[in-house]
N, C-alpha and C. Protein backbone atom coordinates (compact mmCIF):
# COMPACT_ATOMS: atom_id res chain seq x y z
N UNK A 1 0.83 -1.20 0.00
CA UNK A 1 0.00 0.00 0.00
C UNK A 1 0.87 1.25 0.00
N UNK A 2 1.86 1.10 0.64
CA UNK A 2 3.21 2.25 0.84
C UNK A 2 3.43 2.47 -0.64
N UNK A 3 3.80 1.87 -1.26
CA UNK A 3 4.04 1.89 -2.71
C UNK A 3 3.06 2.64 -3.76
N UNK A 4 1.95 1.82 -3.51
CA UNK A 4 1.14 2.94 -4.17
C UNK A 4 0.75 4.29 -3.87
N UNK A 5 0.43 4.51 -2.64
CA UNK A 5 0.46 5.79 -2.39
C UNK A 5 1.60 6.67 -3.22
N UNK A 6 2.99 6.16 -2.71
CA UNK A 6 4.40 6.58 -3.28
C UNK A 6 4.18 6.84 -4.63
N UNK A 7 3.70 6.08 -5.62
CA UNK A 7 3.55 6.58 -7.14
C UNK A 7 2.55 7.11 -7.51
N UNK A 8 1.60 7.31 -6.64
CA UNK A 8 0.43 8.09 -6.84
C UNK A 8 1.51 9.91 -6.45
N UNK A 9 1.70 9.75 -5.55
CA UNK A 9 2.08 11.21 -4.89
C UNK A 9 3.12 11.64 -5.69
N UNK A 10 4.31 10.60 -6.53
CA UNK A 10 5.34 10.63 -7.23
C UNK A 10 4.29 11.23 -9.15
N UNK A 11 3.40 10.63 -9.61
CA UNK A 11 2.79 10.80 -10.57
C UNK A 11 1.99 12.38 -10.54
N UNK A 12 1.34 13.00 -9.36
CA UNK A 12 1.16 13.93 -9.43
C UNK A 12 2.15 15.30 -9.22
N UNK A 13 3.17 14.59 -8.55
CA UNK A 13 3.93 15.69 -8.74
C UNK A 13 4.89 15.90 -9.55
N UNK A 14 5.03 14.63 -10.82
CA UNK A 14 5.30 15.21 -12.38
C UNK A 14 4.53 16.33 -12.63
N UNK A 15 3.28 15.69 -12.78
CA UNK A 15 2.53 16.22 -13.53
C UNK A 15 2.28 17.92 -12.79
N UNK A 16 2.32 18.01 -11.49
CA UNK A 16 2.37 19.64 -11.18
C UNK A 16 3.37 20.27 -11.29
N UNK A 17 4.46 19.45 -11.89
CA UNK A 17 6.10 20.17 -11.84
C UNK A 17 5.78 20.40 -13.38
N UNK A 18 5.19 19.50 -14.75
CA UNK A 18 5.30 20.16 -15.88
C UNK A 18 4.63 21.10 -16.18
N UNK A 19 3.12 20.92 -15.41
CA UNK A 19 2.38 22.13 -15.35
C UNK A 19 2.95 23.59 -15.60
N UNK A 20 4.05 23.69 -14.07
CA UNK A 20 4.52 24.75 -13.74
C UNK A 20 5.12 25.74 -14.68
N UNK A 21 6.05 24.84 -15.85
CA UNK A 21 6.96 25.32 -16.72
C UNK A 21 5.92 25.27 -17.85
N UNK A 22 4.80 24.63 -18.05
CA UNK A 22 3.98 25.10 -19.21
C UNK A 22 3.07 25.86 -19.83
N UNK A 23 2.17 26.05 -18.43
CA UNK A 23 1.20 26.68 -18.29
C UNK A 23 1.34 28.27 -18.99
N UNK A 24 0.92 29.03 -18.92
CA UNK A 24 1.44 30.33 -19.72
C UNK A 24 0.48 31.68 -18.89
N UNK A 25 -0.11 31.17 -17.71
CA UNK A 25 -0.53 31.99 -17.01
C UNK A 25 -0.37 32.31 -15.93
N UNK A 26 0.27 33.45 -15.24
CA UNK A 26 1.55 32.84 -13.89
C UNK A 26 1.14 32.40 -12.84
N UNK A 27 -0.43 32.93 -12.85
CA UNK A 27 -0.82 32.83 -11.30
C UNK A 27 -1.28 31.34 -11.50
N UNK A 28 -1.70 30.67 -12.38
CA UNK A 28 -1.80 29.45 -12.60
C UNK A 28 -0.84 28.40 -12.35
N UNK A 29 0.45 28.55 -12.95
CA UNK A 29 1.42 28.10 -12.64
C UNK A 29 1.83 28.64 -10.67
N UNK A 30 1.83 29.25 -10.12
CA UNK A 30 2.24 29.37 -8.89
C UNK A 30 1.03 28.32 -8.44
N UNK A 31 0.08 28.31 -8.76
CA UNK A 31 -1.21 27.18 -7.87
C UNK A 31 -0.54 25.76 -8.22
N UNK A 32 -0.32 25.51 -9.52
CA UNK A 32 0.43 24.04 -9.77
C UNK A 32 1.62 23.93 -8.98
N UNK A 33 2.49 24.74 -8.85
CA UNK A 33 3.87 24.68 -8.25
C UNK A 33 3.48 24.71 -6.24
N UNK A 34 2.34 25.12 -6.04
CA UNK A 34 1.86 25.08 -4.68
C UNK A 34 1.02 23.57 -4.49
N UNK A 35 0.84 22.79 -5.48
CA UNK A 35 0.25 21.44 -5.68
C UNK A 35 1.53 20.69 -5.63
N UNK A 36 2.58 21.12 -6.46
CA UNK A 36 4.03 20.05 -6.36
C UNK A 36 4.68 20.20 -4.83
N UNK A 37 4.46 21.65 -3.77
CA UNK A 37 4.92 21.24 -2.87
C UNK A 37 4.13 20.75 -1.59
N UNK A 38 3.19 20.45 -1.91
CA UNK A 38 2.22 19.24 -1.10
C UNK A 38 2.61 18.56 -1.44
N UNK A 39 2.37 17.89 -2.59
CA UNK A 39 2.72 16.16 -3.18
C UNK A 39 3.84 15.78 -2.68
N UNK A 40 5.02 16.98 -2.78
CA UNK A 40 6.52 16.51 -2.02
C UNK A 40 6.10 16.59 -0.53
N UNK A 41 5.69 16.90 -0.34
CA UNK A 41 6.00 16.96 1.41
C UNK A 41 5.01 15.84 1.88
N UNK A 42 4.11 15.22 1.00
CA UNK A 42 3.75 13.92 1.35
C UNK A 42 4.33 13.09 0.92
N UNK A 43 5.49 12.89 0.17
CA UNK A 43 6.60 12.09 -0.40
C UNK A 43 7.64 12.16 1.17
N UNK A 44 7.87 13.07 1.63
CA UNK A 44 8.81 13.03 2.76
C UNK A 44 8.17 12.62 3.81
N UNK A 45 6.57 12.54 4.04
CA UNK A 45 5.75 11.85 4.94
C UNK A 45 6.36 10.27 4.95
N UNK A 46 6.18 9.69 3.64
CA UNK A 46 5.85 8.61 3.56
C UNK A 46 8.07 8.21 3.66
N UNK A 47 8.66 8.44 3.64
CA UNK A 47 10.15 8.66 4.10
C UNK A 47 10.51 8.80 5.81
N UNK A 48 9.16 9.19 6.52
CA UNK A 48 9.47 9.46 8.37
C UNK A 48 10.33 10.93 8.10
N UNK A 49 10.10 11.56 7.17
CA UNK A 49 10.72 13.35 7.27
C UNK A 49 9.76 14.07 7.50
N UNK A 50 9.14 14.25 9.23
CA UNK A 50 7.57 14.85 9.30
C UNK A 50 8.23 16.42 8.94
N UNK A 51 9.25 16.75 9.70
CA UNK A 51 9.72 18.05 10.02
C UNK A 51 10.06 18.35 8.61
N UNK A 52 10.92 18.16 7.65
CA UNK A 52 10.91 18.70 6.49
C UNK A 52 9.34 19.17 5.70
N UNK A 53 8.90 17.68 5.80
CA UNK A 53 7.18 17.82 5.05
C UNK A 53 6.65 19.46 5.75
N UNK A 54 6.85 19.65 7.37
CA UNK A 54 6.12 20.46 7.78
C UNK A 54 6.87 21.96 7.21
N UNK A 55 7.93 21.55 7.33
CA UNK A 55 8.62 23.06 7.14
C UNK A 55 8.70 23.50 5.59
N UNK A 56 8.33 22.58 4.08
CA UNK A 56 8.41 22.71 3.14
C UNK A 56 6.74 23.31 3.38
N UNK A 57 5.64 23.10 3.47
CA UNK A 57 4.61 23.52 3.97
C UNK A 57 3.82 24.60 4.15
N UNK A 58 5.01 25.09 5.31
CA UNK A 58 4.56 26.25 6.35
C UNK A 58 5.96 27.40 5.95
N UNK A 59 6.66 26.94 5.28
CA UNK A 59 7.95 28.26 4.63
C UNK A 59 7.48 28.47 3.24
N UNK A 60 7.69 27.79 2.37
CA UNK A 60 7.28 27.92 1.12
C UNK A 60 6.07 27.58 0.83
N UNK A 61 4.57 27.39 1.12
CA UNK A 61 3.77 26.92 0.61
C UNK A 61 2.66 28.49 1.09
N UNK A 62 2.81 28.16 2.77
CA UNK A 62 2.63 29.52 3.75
C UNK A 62 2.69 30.88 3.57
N UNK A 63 4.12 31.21 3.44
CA UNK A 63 4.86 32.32 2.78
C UNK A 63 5.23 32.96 1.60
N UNK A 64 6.04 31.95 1.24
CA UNK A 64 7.02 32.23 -0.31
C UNK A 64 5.81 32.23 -1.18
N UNK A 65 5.47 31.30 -1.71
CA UNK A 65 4.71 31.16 -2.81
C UNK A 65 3.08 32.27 -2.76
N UNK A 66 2.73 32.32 -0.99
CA UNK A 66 1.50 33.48 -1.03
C UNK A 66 1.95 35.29 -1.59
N UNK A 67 4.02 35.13 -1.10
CA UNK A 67 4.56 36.39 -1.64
C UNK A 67 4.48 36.59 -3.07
N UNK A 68 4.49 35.23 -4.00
CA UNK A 68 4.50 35.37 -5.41
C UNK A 68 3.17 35.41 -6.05
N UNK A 69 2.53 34.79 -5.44
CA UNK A 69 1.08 34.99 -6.08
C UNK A 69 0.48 36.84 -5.82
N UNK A 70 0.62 37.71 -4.67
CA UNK A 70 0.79 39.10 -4.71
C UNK A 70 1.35 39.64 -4.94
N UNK A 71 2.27 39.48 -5.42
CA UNK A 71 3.46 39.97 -6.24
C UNK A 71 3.02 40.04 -7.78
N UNK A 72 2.41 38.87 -8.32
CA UNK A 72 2.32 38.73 -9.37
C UNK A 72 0.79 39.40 -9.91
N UNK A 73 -0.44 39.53 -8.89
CA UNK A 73 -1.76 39.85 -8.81
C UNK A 73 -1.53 41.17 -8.89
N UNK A 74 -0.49 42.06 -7.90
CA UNK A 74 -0.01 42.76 -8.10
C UNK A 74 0.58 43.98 -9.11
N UNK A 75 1.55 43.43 -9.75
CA UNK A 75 1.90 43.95 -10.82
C UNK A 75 1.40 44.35 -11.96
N UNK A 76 0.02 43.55 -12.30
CA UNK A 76 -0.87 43.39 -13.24
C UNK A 76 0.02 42.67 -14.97
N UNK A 77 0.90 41.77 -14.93
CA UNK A 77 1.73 41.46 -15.56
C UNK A 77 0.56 41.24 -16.95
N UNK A 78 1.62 42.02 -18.00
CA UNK A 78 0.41 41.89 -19.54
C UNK A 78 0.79 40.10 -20.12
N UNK A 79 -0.24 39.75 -20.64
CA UNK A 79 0.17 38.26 -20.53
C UNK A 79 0.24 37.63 -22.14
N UNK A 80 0.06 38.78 -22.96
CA UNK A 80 0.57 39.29 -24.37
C UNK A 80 2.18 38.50 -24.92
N UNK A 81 2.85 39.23 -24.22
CA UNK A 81 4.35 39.33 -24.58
C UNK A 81 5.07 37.87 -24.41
N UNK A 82 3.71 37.67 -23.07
CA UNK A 82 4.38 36.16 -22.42
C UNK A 82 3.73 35.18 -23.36
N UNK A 83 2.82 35.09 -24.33
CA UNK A 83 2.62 33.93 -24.86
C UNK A 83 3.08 33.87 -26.19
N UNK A 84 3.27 35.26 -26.90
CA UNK A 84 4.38 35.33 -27.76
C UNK A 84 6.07 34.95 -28.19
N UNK A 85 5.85 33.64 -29.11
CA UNK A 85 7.18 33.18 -29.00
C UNK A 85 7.62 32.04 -28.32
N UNK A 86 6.56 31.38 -27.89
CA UNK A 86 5.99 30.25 -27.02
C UNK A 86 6.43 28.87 -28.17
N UNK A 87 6.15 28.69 -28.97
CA UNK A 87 6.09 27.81 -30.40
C UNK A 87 7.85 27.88 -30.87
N UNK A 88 7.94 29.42 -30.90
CA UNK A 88 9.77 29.42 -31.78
C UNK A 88 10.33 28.80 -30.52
N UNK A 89 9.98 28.77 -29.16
CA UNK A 89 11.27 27.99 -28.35
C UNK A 89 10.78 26.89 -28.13
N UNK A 90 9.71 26.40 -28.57
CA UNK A 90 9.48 25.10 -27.95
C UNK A 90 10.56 23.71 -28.22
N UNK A 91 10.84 24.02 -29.54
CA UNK A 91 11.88 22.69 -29.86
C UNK A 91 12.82 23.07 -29.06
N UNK A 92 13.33 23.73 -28.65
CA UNK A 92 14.62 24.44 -27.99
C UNK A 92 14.52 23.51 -26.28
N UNK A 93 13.27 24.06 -26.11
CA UNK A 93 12.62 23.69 -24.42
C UNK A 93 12.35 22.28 -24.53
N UNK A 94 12.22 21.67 -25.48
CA UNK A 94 12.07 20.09 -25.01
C UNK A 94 13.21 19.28 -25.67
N UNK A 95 14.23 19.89 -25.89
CA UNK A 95 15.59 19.18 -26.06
C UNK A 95 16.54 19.44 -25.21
N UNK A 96 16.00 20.52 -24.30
CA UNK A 96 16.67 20.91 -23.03
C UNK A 96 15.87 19.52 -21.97
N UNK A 97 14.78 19.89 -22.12
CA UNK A 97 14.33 19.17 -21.03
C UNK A 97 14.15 17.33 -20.86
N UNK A 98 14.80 16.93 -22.79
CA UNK A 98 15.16 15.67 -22.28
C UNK A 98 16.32 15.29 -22.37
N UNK A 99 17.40 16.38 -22.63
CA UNK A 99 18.88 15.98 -21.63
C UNK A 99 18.62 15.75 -20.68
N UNK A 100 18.12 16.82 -19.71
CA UNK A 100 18.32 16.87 -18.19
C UNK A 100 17.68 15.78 -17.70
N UNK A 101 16.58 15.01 -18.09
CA UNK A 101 15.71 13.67 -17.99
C UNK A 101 16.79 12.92 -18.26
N UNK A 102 17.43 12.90 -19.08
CA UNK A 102 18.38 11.47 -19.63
C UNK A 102 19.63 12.20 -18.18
N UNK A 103 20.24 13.31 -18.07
CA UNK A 103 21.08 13.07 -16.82
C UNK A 103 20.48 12.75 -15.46
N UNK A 104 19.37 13.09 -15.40
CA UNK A 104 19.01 12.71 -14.01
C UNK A 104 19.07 11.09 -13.66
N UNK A 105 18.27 10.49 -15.22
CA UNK A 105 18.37 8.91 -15.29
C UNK A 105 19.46 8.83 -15.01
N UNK A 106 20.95 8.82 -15.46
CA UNK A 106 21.93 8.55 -15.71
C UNK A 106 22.27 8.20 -14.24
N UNK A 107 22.34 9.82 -13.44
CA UNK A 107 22.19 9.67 -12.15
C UNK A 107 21.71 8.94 -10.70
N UNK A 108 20.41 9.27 -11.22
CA UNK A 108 19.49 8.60 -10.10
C UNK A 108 18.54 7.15 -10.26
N UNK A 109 19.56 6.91 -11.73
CA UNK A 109 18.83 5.45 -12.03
C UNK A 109 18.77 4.23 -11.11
N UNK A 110 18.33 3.14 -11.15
CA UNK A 110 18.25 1.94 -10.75
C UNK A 110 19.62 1.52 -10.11
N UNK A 111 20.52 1.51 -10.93
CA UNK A 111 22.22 0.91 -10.75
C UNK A 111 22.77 1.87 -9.86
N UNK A 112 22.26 2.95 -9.60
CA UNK A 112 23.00 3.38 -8.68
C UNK A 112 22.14 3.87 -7.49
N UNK A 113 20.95 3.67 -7.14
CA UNK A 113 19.89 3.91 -5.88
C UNK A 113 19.15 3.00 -5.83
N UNK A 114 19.14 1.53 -6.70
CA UNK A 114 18.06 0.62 -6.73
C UNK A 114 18.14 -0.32 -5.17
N UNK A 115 17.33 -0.87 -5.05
CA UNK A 115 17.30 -1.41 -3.58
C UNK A 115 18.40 -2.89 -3.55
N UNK A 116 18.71 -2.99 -4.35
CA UNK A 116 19.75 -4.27 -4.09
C UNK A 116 21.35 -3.16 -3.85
N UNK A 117 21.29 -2.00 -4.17
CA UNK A 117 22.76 -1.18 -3.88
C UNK A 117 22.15 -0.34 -2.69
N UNK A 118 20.99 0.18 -2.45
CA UNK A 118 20.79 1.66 -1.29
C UNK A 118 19.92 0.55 -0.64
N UNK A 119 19.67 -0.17 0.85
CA UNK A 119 19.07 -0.59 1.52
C UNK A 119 17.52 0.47 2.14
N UNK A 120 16.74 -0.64 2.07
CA UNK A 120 15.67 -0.02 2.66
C UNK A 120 15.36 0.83 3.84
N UNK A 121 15.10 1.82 4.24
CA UNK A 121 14.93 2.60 5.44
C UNK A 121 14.45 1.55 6.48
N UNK A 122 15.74 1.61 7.53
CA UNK A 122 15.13 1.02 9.27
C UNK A 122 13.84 2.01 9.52
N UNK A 123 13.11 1.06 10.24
CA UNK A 123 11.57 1.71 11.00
C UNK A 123 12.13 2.21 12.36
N UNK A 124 11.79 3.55 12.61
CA UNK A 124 12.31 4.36 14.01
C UNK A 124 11.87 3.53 14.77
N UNK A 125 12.22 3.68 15.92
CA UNK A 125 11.51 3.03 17.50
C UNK A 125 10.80 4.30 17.88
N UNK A 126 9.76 3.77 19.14
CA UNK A 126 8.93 5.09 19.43
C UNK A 126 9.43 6.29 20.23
N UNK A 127 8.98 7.06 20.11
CA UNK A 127 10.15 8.63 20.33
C UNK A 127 10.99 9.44 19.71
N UNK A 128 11.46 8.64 18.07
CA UNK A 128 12.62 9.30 17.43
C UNK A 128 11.81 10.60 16.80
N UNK A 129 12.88 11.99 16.91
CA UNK A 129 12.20 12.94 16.74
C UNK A 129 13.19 13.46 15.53
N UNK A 130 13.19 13.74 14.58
CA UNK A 130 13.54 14.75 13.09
C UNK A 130 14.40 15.23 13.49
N UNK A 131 13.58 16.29 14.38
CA UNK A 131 13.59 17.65 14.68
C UNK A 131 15.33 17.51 15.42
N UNK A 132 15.17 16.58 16.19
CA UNK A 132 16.48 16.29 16.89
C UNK A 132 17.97 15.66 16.18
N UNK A 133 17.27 14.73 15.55
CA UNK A 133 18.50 14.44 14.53
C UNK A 133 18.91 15.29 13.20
N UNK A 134 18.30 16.37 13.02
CA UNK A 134 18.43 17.07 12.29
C UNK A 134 19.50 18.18 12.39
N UNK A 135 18.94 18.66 13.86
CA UNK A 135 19.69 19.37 14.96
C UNK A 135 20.82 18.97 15.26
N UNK A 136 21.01 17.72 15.52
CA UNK A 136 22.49 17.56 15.74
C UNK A 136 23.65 17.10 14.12
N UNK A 137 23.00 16.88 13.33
CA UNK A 137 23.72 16.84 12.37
C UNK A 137 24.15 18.42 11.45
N UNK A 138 22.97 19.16 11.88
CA UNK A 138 23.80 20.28 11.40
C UNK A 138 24.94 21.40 12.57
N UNK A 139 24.51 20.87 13.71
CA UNK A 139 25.04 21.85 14.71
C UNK A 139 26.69 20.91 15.16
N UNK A 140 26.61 20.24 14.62
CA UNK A 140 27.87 18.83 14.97
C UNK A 140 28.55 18.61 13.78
N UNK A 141 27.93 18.39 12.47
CA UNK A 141 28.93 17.56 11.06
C UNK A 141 28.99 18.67 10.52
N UNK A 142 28.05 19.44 10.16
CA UNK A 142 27.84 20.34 8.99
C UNK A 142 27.49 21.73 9.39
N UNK A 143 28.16 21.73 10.55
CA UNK A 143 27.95 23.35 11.68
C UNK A 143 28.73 24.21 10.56
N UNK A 144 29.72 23.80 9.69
CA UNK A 144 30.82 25.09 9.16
C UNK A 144 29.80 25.26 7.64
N UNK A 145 29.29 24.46 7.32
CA UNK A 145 28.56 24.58 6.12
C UNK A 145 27.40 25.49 6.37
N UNK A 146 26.83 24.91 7.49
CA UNK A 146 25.27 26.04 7.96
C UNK A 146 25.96 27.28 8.01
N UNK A 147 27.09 27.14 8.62
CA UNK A 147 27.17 28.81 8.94
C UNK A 147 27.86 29.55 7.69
N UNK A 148 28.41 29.17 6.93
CA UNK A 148 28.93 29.85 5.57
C UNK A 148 27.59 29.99 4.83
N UNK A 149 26.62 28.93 4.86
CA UNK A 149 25.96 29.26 4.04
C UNK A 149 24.27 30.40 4.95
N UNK A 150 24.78 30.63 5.95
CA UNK A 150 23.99 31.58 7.05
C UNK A 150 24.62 33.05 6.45
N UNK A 151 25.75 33.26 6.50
CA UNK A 151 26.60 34.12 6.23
C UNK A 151 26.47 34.70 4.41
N UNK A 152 26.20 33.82 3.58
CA UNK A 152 26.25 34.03 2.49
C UNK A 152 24.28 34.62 2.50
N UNK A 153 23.53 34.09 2.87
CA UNK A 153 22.51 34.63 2.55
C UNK A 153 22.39 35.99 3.18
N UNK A 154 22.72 36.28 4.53
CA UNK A 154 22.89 37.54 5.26
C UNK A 154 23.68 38.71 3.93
N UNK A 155 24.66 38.08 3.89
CA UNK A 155 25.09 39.27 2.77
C UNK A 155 24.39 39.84 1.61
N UNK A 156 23.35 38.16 1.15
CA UNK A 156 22.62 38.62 -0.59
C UNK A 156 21.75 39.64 0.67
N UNK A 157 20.93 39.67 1.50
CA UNK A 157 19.99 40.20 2.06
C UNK A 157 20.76 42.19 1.99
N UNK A 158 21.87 41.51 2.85
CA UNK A 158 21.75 43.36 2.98
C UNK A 158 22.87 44.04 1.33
N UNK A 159 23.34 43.12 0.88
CA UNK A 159 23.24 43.68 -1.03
C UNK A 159 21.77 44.05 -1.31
N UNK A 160 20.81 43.36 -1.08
CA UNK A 160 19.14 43.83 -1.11
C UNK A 160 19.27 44.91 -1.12
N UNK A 161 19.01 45.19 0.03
CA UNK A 161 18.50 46.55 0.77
C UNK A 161 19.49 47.31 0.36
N UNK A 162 20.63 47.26 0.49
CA UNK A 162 21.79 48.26 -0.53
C UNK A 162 21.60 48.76 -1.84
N UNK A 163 21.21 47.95 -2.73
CA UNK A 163 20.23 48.05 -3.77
C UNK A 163 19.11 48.99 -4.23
N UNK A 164 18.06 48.18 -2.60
CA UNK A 164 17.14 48.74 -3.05
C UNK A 164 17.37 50.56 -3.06
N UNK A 165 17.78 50.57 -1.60
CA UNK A 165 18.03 52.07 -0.73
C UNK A 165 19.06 53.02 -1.85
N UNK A 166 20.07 52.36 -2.62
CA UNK A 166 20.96 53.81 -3.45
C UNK A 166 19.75 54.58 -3.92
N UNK A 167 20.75 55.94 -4.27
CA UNK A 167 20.44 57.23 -4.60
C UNK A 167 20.05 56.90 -5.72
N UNK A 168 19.02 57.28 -6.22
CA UNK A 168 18.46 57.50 -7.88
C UNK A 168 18.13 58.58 -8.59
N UNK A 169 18.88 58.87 -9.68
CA UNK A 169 19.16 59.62 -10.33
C UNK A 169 17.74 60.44 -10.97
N UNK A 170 16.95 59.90 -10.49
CA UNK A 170 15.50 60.15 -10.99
C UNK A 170 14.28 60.89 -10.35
N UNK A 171 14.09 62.01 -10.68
CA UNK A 171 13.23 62.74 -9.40
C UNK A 171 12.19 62.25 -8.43
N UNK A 172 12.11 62.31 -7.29
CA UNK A 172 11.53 61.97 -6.32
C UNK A 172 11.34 63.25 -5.42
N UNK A 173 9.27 62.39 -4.89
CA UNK A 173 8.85 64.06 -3.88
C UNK A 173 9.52 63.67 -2.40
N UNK A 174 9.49 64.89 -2.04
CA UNK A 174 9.74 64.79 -0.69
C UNK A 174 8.42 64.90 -0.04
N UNK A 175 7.68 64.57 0.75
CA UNK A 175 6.70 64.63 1.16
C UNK A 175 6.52 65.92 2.03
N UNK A 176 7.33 65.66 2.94
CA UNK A 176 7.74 66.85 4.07
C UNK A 176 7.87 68.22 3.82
N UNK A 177 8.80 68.63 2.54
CA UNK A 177 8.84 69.98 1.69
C UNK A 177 7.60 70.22 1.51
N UNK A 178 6.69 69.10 0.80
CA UNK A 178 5.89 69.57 0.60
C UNK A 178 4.27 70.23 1.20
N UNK A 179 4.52 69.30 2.57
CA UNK A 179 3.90 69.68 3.66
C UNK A 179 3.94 71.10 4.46
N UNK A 180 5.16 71.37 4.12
CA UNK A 180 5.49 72.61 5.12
C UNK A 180 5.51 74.01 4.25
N UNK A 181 5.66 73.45 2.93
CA UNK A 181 5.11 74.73 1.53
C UNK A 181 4.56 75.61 2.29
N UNK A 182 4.66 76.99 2.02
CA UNK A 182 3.97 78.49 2.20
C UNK A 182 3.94 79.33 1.05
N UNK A 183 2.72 79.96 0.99
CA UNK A 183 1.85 80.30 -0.08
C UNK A 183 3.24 81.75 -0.66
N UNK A 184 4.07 81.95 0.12
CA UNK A 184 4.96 82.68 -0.35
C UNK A 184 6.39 81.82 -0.72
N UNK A 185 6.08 80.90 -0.70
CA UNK A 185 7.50 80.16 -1.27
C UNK A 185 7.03 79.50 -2.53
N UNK A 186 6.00 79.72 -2.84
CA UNK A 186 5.38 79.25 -4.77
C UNK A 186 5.24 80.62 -5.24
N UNK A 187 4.74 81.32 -4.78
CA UNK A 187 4.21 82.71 -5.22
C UNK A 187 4.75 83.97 -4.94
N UNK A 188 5.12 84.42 -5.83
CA UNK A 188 6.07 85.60 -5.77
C UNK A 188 4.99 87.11 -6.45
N UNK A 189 5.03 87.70 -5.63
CA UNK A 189 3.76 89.12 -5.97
C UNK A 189 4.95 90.42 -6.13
N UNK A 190 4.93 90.67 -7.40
CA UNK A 190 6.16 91.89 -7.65
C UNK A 190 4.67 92.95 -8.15
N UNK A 191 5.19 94.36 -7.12
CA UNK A 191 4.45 95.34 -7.64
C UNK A 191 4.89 96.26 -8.25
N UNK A 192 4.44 96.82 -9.31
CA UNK A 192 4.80 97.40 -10.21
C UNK A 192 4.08 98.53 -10.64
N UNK A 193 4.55 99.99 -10.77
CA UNK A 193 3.77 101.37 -10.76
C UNK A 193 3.37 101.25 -12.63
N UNK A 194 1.83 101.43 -12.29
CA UNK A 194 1.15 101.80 -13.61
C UNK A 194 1.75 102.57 -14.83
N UNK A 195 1.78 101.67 -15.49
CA UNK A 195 2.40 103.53 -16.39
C UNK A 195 1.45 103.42 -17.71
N UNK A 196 1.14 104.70 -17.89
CA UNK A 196 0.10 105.46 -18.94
C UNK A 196 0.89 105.47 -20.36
N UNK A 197 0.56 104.69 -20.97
CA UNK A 197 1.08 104.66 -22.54
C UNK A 197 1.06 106.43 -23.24
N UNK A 198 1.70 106.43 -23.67
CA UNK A 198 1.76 108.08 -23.98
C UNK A 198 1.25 107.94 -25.42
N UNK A 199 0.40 108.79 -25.48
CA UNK A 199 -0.32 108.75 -27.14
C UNK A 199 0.97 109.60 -28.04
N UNK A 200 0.62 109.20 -29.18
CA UNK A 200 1.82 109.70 -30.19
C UNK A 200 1.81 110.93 -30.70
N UNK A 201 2.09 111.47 -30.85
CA UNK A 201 2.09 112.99 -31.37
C UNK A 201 1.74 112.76 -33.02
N UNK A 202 0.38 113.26 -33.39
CA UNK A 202 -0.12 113.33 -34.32
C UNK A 202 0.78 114.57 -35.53
């Protein structure tokens, strides 16, 4: 029964992963790509990875992907440009996409993950917690890796904001100037003595 479930959950989340790259409407594609990360995180169910399943979930399913769908509702993206040109790359896009099928085979085929070479997962005893062995393998084996790679995202973050925040060359209001404006700092009243056009001497 493990099994089937497994290729049921494995079959839909082809099919929401090709979706993703085919579809041609974005917010559509973010709903399929929010279907592939359920299907995976019931793939890591059925593996005893509750804590990944939960945290693929509740980070990206929760968050990330609700940021892209307003982001994208957002913008009002014209959907013109995007289906134009769809046909001239297609041969292009599916000779890409069955290399990478033939390397992944190559890879993750039978001969080298099949169950007579990678043994079947031991069944935990009662109490084993993720959360804990997770914890100690990164805070113990792979403590210098977490933290370079802690360190490397901290930096893309404040390149961000460095980014976002430079000076731009491009006019911008001040709000405040404009708040505190006085009807004599727009308006300038110059008075000036009448003068009588002089008729011409006939």
């Amino acid at each position: 029964m493990e099994q089937v479930i497994f290729y049921c959950f494995a079959a839909l989340l082809l099919f929401a992963s090709s979706m993703v790259i085919t579809v041609r409407n974005p917010v559509r594609a973010a709903l399929f790509l929010i279907l592939a990360f359920f299907t995976s995180a019931g793939i890591w169910l059925l593996l005893d990875a509750e804590f990944l399943a939960m945290t693929l979930v509740l980070v990206y399913v929760g968050a990330v992907m609700v940021l892209f769908l307003f982001v994208v509702m957002m913008l009002d993206i014209d959907l013109a440009p995007l289906q134009e040109g769809f046909t001239q790359y297609l041969p292009l896009g599916i000779f890409v996409a069955a290399l990478i099928t033939i390397e992944m085979i190559a890879v993750l085929g039978a001969s080298h993950f099949g169950l007579d070479i990678v043994a079947a997962p031991i069944a935990h005893p009662e109490g084993y917690s993720n959360t804990k062995e997770i914890g100690l393998l990164l805070y113990t084996i792979y403590v210098y890796p977490f933290e370079i790679a802690s360190v490397i995202l901290t930096v893309a973050i404040i390149a961000a904001i460095t980014l976002t925040l430079r000076e731009k060359k491009s006019k911008s209001q001040d709000i405040d100037k404009q708040i505190k404006v006085q009807a004599k700092d727009r308006v300038r009243i110059v008075k000036m003595e009448a003068v009588k056009k002089q008729e011409s001497e006939s």
